[in-house]
C-alpha atoms as a PDB file:
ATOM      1  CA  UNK A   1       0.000   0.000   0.000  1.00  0.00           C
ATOM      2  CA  UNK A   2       2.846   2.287   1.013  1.00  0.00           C
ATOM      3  CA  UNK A   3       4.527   1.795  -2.971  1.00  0.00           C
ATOM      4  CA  UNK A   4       0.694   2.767  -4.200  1.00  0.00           C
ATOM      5  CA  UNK A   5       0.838   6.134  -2.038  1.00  0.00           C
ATOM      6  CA  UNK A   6       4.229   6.957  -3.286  1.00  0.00           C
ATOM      7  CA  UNK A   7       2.671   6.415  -6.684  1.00  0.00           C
ATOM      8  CA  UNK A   8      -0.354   9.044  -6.651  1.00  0.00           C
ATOM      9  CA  UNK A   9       1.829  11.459  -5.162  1.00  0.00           C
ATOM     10  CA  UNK A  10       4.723  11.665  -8.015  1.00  0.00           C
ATOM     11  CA  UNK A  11       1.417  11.638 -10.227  1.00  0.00           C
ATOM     12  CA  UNK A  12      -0.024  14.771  -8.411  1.00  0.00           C
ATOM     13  CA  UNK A  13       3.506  16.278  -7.964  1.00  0.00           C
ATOM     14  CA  UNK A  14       3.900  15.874 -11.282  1.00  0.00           C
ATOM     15  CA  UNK A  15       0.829  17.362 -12.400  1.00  0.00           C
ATOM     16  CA  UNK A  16       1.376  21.011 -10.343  1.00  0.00           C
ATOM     17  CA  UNK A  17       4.665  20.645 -11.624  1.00  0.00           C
ATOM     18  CA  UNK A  18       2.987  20.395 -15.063  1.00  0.00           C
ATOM     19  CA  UNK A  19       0.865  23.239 -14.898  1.00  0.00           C
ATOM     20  CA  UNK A  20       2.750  25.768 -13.604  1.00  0.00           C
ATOM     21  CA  UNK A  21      -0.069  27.000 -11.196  1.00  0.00           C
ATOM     22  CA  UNK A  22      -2.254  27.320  -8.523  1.00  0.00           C
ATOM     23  CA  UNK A  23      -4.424  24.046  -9.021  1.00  0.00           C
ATOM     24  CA  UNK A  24      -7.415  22.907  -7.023  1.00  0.00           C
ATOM     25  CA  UNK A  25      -7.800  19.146  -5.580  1.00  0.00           C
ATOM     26  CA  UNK A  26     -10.637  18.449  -8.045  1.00  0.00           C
ATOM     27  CA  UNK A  27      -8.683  20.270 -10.844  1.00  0.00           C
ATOM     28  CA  UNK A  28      -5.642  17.607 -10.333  1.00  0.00           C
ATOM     29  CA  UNK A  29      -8.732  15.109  -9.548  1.00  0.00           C
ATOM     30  CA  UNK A  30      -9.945  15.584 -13.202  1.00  0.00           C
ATOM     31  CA  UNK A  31      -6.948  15.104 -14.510  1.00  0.00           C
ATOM     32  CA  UNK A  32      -5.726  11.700 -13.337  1.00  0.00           C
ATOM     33  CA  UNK A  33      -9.166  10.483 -13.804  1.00  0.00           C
ATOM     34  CA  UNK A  34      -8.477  10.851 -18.035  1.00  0.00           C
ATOM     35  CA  UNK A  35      -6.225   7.785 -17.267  1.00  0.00           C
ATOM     36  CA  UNK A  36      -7.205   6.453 -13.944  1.00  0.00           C
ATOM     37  CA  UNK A  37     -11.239   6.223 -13.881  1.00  0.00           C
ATOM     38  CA  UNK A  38     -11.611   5.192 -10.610  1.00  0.00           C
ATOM     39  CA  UNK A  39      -9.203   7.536  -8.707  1.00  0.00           C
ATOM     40  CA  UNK A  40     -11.127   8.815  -5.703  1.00  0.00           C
ATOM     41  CA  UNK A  41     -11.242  12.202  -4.267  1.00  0.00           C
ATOM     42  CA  UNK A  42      -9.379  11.414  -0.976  1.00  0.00           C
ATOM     43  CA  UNK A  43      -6.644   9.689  -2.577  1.00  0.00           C
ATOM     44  CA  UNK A  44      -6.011  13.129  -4.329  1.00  0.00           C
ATOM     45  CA  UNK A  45      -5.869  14.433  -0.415  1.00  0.00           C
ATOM     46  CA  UNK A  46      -4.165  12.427   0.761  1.00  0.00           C
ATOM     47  CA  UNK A  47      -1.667  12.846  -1.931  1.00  0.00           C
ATOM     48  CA  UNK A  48      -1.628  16.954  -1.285  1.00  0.00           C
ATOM     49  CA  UNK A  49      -1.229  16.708   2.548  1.00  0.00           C
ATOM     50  CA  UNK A  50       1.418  14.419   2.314  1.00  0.00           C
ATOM     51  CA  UNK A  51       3.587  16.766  -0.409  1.00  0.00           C
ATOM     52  CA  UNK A  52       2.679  19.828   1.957  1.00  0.00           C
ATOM     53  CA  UNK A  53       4.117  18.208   4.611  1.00  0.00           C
ATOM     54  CA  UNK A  54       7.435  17.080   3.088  1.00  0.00           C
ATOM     55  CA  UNK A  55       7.775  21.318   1.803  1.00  0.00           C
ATOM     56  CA  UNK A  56       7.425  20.102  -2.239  1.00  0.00           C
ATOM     57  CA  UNK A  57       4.278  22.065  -2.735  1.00  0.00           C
ATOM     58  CA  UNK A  58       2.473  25.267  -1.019  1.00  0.00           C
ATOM     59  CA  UNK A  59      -1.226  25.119  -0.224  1.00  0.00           C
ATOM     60  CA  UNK A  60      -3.086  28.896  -0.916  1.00  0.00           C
ATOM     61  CA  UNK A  61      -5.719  28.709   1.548  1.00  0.00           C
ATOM     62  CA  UNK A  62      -7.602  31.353  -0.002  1.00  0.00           C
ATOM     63  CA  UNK A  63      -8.149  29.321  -2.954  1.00  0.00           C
ATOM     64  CA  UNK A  64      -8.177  26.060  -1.671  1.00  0.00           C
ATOM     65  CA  UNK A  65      -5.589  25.401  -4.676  1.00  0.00           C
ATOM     66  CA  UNK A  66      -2.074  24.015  -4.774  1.00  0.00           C
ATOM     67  CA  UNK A  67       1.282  24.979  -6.331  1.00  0.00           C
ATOM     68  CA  UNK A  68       4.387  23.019  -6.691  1.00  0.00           C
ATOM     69  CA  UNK A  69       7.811  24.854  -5.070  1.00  0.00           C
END
């Protein structure tokens, strides 16, 4: 389970990395589901809190949206 974690995170890493931008949970959510249908919505969470913790990506309250550092 721990190797499947690692996994959606580079894939959300690597979509704010992608874009550039502020991106929302749902926004990154959208995206993984053109190649993963049944990604869920907390797996997308879980993905973001764990990158905000480890400093790779910044979290714009305001927005709710993300951004790679």
């Amino acid at each position: 389970m721990a190797k499947r974690a690692a996994n959606w995170t580079a894939e959300v890493l690597e979509i704010l990395v992608q874009r550039g931008t502020y991106v929302t949970a749902y926004g990154i959510l959208d995206e993984l589901r053109a190649t993963h249908k049944k990604v869920a919505p907390m797996t997308v969470y879980r993905a973001l809190s764990a990158l905000v913790k480890e400093g790779r990506i910044q979290r714009l309250e305001s927005l709710n949206a993300f951004l790679a550092t």
